[in-house]
N, C-alpha and C. Protein backbone atom coordinates (compact mmCIF):
# COMPACT_ATOMS: atom_id res chain seq x y z
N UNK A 1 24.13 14.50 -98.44
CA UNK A 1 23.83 13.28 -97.72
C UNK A 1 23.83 13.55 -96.22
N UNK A 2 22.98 13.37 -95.44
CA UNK A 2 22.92 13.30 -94.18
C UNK A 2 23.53 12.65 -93.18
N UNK A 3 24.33 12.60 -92.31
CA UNK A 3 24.96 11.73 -91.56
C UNK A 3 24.90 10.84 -90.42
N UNK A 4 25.14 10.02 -89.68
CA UNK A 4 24.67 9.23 -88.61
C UNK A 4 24.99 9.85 -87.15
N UNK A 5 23.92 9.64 -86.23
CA UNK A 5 24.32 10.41 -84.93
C UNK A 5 24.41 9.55 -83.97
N UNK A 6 25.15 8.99 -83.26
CA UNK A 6 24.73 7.74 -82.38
C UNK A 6 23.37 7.95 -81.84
N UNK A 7 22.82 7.25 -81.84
CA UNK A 7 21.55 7.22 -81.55
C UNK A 7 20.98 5.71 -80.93
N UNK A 8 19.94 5.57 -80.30
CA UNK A 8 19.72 4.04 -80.17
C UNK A 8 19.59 3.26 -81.55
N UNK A 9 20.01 2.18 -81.61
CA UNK A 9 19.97 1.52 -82.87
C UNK A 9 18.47 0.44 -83.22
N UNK A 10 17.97 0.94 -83.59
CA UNK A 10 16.29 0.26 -84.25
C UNK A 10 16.54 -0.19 -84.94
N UNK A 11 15.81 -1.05 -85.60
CA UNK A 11 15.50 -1.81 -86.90
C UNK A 11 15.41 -0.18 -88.18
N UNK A 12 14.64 0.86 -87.79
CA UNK A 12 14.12 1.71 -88.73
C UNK A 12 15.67 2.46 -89.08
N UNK A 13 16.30 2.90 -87.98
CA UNK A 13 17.46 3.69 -87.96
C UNK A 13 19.04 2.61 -88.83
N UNK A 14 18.88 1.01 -88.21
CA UNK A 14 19.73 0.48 -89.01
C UNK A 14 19.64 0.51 -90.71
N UNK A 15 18.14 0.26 -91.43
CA UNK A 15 17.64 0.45 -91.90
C UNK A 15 18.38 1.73 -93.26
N UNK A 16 17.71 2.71 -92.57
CA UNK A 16 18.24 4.37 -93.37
C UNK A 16 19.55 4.05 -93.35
N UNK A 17 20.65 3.65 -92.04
CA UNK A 17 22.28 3.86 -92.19
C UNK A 17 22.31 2.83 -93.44
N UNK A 18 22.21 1.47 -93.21
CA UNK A 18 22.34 0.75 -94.62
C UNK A 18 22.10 1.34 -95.81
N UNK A 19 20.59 1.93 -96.01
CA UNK A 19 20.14 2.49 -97.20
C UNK A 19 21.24 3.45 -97.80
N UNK A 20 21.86 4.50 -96.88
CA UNK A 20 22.89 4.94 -97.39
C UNK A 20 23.99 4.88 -97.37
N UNK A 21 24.43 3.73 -97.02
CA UNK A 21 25.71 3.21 -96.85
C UNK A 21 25.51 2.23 -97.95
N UNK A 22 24.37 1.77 -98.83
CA UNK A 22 24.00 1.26 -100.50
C UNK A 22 24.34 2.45 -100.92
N UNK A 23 23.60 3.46 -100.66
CA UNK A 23 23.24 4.59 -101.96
C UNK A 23 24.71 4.92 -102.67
N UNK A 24 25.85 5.03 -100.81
CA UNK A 24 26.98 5.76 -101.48
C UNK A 24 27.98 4.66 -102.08
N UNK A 25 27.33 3.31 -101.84
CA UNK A 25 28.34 2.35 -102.49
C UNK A 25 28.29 2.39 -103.80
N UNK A 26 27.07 2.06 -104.12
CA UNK A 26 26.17 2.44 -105.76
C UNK A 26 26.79 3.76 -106.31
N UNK A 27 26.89 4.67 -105.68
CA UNK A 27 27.54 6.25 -106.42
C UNK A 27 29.33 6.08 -106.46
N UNK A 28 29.69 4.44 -106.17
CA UNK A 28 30.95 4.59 -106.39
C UNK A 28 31.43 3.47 -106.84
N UNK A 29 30.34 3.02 -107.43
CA UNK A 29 30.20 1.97 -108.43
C UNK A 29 31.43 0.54 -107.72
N UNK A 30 30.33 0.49 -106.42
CA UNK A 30 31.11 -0.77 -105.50
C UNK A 30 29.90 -1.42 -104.30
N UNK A 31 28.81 -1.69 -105.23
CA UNK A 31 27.32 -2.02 -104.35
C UNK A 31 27.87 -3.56 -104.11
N UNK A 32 28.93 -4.26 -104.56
CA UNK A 32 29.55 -5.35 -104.35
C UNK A 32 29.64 -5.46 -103.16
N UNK A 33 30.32 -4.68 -102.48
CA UNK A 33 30.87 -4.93 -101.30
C UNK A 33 30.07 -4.30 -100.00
N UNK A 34 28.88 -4.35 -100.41
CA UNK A 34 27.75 -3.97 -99.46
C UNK A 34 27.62 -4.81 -97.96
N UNK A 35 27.69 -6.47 -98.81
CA UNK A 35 27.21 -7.43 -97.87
C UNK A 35 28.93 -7.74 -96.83
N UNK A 36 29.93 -7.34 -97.55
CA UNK A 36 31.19 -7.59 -96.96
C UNK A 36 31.30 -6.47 -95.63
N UNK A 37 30.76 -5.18 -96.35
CA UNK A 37 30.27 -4.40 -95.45
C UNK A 37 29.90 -4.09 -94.00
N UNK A 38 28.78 -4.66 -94.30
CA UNK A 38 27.51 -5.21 -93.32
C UNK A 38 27.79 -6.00 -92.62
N UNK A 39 28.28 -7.44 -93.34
CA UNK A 39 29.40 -8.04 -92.35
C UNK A 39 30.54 -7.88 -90.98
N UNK A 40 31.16 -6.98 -91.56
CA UNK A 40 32.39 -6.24 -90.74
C UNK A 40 31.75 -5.18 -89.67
N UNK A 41 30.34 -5.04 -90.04
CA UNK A 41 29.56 -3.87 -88.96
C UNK A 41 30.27 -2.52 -89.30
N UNK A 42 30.65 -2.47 -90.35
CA UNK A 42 30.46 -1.10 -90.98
C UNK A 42 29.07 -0.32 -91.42
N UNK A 43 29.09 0.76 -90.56
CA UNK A 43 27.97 1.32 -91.19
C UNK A 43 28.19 2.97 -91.83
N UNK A 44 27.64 3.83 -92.48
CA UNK A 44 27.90 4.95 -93.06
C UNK A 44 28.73 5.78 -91.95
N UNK A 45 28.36 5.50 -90.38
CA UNK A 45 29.31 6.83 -89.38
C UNK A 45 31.07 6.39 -89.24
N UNK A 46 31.01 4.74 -89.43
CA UNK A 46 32.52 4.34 -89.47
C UNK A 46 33.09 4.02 -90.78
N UNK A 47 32.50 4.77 -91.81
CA UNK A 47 33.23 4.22 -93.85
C UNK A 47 34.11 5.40 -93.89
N UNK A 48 33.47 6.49 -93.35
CA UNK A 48 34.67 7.79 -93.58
C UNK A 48 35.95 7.87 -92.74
N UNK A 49 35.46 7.04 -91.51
CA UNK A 49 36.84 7.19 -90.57
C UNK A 49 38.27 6.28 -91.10
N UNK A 50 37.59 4.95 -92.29
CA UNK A 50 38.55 3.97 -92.74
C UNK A 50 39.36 4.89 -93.74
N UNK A 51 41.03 3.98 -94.06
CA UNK A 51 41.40 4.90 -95.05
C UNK A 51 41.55 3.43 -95.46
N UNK A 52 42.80 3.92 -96.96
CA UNK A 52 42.45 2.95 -98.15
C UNK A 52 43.00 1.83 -98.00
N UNK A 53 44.28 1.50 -96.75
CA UNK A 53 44.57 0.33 -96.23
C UNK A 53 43.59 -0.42 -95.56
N UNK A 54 42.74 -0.09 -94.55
CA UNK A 54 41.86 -0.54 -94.42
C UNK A 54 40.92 -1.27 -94.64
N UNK A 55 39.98 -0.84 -95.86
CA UNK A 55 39.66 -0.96 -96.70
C UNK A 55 39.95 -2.51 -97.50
N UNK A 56 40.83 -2.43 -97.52
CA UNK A 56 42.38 -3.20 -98.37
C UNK A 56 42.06 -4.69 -97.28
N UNK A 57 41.89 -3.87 -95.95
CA UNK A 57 42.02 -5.24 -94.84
C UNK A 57 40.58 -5.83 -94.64
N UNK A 58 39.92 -5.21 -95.14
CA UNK A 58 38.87 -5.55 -94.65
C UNK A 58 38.25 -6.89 -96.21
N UNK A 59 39.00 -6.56 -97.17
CA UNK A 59 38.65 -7.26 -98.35
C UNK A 59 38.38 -6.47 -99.64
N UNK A 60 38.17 -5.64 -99.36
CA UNK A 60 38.21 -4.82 -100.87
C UNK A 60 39.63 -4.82 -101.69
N UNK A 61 39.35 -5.39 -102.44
CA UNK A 61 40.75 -5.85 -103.17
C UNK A 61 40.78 -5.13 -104.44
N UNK A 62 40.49 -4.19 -104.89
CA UNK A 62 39.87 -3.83 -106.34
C UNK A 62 40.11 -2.00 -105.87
N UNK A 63 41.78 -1.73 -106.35
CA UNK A 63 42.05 -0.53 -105.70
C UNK A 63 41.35 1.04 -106.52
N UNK A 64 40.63 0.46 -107.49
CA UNK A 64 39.55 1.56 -107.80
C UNK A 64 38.73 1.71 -107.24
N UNK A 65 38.58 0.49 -106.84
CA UNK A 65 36.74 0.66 -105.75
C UNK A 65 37.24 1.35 -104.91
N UNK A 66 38.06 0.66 -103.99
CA UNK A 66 38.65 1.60 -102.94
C UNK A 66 39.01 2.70 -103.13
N UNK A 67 39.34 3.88 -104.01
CA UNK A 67 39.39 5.20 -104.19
C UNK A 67 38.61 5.86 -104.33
N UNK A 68 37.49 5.08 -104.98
CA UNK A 68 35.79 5.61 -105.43
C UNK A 68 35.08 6.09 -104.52
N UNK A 69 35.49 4.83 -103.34
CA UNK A 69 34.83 4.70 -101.90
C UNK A 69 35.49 6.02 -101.29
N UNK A 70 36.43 5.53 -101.18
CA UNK A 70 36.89 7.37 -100.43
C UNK A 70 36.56 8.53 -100.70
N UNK A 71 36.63 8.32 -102.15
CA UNK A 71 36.02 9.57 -102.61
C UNK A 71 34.80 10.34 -102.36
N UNK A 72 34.23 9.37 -102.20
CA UNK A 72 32.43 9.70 -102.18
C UNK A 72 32.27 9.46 -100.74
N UNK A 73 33.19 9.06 -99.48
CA UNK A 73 33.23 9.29 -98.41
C UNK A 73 32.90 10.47 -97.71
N UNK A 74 34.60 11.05 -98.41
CA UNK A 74 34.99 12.07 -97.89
C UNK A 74 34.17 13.52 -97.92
N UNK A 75 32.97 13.46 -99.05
CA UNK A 75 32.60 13.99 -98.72
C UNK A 75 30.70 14.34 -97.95
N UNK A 76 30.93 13.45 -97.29
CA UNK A 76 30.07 12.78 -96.01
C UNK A 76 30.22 13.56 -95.04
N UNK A 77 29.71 14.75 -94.17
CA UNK A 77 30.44 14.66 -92.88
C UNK A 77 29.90 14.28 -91.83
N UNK A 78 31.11 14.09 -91.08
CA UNK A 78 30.96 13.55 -89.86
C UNK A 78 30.40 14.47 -88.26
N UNK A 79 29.12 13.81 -87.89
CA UNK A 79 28.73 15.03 -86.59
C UNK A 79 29.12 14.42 -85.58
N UNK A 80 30.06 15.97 -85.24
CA UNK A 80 30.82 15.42 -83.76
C UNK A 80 30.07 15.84 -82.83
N UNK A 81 30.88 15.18 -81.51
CA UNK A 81 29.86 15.02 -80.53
C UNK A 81 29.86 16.62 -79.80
N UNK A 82 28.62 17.27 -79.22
CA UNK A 82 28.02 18.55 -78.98
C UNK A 82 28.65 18.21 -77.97
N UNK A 83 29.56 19.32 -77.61
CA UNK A 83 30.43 20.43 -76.69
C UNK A 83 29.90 21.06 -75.96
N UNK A 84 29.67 20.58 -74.78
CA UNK A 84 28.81 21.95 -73.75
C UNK A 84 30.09 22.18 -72.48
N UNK A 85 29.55 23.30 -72.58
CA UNK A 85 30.58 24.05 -71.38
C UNK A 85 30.13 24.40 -70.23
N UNK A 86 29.89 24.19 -69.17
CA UNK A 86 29.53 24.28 -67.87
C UNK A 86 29.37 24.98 -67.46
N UNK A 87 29.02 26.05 -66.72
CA UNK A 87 29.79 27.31 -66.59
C UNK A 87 29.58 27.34 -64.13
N UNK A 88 30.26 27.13 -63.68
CA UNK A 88 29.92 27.56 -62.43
C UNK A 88 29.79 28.98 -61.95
N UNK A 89 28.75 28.83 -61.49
CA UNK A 89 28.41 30.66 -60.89
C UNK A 89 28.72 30.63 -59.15
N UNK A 90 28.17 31.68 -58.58
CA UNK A 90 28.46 31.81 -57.04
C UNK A 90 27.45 31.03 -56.85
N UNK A 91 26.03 30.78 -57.26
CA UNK A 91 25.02 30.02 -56.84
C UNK A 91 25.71 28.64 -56.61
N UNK A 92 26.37 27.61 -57.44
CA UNK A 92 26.68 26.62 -57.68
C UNK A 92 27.97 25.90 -56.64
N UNK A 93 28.42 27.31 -56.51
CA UNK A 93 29.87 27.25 -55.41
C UNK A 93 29.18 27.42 -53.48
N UNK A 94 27.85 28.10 -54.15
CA UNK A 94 27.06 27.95 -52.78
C UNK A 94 26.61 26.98 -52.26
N UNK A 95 26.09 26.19 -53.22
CA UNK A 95 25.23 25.05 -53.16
C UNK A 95 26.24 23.89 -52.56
N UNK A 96 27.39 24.09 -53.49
CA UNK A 96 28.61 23.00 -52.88
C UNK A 96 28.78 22.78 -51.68
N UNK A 97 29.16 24.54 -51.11
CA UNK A 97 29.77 24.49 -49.59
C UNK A 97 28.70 24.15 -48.82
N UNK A 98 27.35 24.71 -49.26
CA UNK A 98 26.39 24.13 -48.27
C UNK A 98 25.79 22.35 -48.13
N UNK A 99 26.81 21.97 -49.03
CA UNK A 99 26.37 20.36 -48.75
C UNK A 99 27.31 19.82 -48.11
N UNK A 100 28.26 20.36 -48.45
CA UNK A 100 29.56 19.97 -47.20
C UNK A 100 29.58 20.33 -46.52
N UNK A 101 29.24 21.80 -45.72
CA UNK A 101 29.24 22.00 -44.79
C UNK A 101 27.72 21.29 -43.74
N UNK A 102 26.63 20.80 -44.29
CA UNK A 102 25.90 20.27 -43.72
C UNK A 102 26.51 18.53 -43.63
N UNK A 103 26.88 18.62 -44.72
CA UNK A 103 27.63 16.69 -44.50
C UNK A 103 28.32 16.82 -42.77
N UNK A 104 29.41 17.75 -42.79
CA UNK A 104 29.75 17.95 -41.70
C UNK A 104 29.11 17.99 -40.53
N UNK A 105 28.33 18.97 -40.21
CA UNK A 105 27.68 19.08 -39.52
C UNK A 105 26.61 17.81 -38.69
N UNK A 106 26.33 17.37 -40.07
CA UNK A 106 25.86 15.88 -39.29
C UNK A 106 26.38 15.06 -38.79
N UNK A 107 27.81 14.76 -39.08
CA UNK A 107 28.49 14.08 -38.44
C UNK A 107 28.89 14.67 -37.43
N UNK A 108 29.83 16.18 -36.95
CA UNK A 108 29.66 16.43 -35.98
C UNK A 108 28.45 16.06 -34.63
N UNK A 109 27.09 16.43 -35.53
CA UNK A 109 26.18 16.05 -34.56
C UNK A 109 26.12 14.51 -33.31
N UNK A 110 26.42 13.83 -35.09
CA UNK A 110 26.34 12.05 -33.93
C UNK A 110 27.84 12.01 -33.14
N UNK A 111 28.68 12.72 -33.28
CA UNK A 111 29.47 12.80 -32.35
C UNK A 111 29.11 13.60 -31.14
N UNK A 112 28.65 13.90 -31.06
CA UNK A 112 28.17 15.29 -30.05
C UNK A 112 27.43 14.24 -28.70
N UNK A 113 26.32 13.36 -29.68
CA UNK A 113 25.79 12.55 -29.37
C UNK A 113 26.19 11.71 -28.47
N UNK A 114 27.68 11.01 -28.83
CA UNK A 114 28.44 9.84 -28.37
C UNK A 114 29.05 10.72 -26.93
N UNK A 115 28.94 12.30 -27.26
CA UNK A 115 29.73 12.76 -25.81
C UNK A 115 28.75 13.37 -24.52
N UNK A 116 27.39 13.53 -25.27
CA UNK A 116 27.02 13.82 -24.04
C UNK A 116 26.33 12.41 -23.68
N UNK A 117 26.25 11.07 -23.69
CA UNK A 117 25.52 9.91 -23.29
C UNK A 117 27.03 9.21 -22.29
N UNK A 118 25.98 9.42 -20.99
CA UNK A 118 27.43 9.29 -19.77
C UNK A 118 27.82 7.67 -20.21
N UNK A 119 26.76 6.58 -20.18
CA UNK A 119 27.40 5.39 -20.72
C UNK A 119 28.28 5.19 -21.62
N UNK A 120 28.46 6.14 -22.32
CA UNK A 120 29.79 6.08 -23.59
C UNK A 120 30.74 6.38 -23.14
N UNK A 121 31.60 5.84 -23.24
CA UNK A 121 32.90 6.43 -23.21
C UNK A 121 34.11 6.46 -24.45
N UNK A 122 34.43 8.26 -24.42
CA UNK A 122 34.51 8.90 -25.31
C UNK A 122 35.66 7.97 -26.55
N UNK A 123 36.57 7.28 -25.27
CA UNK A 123 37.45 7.03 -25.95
C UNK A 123 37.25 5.67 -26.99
N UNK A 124 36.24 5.01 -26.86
CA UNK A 124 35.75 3.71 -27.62
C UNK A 124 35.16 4.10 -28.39
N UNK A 125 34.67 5.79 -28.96
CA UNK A 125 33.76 5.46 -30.26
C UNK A 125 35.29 5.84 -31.36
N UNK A 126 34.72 4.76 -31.92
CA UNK A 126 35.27 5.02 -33.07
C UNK A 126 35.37 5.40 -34.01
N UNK A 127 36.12 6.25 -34.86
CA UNK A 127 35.83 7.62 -35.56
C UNK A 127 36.20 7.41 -37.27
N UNK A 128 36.08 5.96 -37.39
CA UNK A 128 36.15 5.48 -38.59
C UNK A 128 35.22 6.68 -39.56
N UNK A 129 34.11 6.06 -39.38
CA UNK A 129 33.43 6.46 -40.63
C UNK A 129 33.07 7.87 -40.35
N UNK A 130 32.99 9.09 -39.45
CA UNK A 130 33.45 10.45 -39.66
C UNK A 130 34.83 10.22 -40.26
N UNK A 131 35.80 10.18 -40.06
CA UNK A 131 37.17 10.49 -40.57
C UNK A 131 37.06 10.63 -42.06
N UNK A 132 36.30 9.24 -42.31
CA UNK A 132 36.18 8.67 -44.36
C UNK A 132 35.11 9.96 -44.49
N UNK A 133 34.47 10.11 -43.86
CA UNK A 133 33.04 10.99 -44.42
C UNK A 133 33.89 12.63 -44.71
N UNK A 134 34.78 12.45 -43.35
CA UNK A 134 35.65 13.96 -43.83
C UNK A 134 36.48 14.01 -44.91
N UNK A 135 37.21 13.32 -45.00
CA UNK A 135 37.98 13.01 -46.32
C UNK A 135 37.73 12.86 -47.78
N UNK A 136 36.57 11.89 -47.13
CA UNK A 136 35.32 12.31 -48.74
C UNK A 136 35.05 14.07 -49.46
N UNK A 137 34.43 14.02 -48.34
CA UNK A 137 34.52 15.84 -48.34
C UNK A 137 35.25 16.54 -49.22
N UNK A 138 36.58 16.49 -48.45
CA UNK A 138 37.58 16.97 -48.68
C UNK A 138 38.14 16.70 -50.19
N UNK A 139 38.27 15.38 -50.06
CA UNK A 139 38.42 14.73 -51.74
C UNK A 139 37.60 15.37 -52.97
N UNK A 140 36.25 15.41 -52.54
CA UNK A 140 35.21 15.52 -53.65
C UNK A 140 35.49 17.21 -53.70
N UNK A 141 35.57 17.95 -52.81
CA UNK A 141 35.76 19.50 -52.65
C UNK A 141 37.04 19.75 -53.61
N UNK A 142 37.73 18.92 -53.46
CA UNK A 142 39.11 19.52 -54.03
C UNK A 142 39.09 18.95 -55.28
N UNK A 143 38.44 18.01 -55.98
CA UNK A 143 38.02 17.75 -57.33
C UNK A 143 36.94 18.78 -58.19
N UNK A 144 35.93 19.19 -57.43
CA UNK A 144 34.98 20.73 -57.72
C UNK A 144 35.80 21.48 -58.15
N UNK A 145 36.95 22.02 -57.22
CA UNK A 145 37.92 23.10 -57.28
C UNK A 145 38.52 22.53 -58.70
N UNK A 146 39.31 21.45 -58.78
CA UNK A 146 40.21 21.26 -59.71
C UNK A 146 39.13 21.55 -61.04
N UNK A 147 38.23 20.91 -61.37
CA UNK A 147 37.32 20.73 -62.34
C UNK A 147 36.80 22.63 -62.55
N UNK A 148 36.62 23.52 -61.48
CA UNK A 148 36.16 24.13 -61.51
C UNK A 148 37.44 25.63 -62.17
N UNK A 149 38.51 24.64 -61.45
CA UNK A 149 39.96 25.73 -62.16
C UNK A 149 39.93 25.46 -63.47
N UNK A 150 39.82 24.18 -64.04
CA UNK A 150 40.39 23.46 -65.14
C UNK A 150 39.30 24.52 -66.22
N UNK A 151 37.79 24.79 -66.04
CA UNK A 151 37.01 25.52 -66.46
C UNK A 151 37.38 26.77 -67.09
N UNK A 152 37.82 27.45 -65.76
CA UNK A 152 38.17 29.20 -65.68
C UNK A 152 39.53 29.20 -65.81
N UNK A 153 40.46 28.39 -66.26
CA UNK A 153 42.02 28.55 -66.45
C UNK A 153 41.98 29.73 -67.21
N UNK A 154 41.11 29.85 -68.47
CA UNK A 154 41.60 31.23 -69.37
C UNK A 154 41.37 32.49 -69.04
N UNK A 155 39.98 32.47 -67.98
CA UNK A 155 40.11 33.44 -67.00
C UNK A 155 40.41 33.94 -65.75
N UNK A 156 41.70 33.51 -65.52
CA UNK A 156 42.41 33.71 -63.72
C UNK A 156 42.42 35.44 -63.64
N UNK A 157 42.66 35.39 -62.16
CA UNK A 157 43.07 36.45 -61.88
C UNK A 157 41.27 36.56 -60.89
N UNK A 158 40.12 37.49 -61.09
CA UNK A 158 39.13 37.26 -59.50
C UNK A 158 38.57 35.79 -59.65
N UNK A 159 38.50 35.40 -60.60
CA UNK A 159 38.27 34.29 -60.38
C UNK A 159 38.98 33.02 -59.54
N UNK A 160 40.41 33.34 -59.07
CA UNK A 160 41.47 33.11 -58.99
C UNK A 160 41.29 33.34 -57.27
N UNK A 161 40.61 34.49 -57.25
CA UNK A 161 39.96 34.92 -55.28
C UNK A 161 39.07 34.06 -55.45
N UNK A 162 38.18 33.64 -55.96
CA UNK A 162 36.88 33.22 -55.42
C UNK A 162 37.43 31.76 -55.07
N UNK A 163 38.29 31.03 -55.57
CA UNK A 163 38.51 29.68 -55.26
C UNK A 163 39.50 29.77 -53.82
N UNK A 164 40.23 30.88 -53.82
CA UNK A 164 41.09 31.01 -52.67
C UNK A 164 39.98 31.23 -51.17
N UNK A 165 39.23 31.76 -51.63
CA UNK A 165 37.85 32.01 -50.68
C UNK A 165 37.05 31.21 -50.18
N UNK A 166 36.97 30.41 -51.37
CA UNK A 166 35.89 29.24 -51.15
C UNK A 166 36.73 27.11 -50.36
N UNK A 167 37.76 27.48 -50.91
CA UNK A 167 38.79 26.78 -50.13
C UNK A 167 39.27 27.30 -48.17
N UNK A 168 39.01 28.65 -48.45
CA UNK A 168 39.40 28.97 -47.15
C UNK A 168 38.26 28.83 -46.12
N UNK A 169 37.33 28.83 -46.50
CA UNK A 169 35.66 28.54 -45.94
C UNK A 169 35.33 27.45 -45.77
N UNK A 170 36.01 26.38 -46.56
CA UNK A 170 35.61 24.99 -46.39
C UNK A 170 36.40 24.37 -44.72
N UNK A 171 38.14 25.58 -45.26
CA UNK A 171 39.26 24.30 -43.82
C UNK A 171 38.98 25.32 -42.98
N UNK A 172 37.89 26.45 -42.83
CA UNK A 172 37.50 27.20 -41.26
C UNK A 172 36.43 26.21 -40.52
N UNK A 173 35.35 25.76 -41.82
CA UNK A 173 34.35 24.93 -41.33
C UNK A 173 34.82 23.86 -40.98
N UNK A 174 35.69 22.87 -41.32
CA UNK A 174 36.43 21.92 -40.62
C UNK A 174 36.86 22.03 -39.64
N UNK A 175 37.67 23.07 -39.63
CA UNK A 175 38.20 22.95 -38.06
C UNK A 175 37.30 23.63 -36.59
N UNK A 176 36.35 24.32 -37.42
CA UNK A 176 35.30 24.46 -36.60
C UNK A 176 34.23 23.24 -35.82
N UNK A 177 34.48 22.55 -37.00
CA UNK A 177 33.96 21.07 -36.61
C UNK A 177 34.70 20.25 -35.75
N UNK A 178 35.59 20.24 -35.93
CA UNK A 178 37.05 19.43 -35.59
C UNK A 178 37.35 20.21 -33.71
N UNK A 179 37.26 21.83 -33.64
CA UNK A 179 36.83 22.53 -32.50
C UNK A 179 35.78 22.24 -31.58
N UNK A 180 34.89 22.05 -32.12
CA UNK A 180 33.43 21.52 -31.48
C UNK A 180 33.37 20.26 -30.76
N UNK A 181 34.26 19.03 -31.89
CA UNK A 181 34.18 17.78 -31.69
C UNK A 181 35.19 17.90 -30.13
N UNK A 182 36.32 18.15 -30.00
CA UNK A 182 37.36 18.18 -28.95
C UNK A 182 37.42 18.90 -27.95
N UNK A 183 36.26 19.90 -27.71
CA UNK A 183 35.63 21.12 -26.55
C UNK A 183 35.99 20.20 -25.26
C-alpha cells in the first residue's frame, strides 16, 4: 500500500487518501467506521499514528475492529519528512562576510556623509539606526556561526579555525568601521 505525503490537498488527492483509508478499513473488516472516520478528519497518514485507546475515543467501540485496524495499519508505512543537510563551504562563509562587511560599509558611508557637510553638526546626528544596523549584523553573524557550529559539531578541530577566523574578520571590520567613523 502506498502512503500519504503532505502534499496540497485536491479533491483528486483527498479522493485516493479516502479510497485507501476504505480499502484498509474493508481488509479489516471495519468499512463501518469509514464515515466516523472521515468525520474526525482522519485520513490514511494519521490511522497509523492512533493507538487502540484512541481509537476507543474516537468511537470505535467494537475492540476487534480496533485490533484489525491496527493491524492492517501497522503495516502501512509512514514517509518521513526528507532530511537535507546543508553543508557550508568557504564560498558561503565568503558570501556572508561580504554582505556584512558591505552592510557596514554603507553605513559607515552615510556617516562619513553627516561629517564632511559643515552644516551638520556632528554631535546631533543620531546614530540610532547605524547602531541597530550594527547589531543586526552582529546578531545575524553570530547565529550563521552558531547554526554553522551546530552543523560541523562532529567535525571540530580546522573547522574549529575557520570559525575562529571568520569571527576575527568580522570584529577587525567593525572596528575598522567604528576607526573610520571617529578619525
Amino acid at each position: 500500500l502506498s502512503t500519504y505525503t503532505p502534499t496540497l490537498l485536491t479533491s483528486k488527492t483527498i479522493s485516493k487518501n479516502m479510497d485507501l483509508l476504505e480499502t484498509v478499513l474493508r481488509s479489516a473488516d471495519a468499512e463501518s467506521y469509514l464515515d466516523l472516520l472521515m468525520n474526525n478528519n482522519i485520513d490514511i497518514s494519521t490511522l497509523p499514528l492512533l493507538s487502540e485507546e484512541e481509537l476507543k475515543i474516537i468511537g470505535i467501540d467494537d475492540e476487534a475492529a480496533r485490533t484489525r485496524i491496527l493491524e492492517k495499519t501497522t503495516r502501512l508505512t509512514i514517509a518521513h519528512e526528507k532530511v537535507t543537510i546543508p553543508t557550508l563551504t568557504k564560498d558561503d562563509i565568503e558570501i556572508m562576510l561580504n554582505q556584512i562587511t558591505n552592510q557596514l560599509y554603507l553605513h559607515s558611508l552615510s556617516l562619513l556623509c553627516a561629517l564632511k557637510r559643515p552644516d551638520v553638526v556632528v554631535c546631533d546626528v543620531q546614530l540610532n539606526k547605524p547602531t541597530k544596523c550594527l547589531l543586526n549584523c552582529l546578531s545575524s553573524f553570530e547565529s550563521k556561526l552558531k547554526t554553522f557550529e551546530s552543523k560541523m559539531a562532529p567535525k571540530r578541530g580546522t573547522n574549529r579555525t575557520v570559525l575562529v577566523l571568520s569571527a576575527t574578520a568580522v570584529f577587525l571590520l567593525i572596528g575598522k568601521v567604528l576607526h573610520n567613523h571617529f578619525k
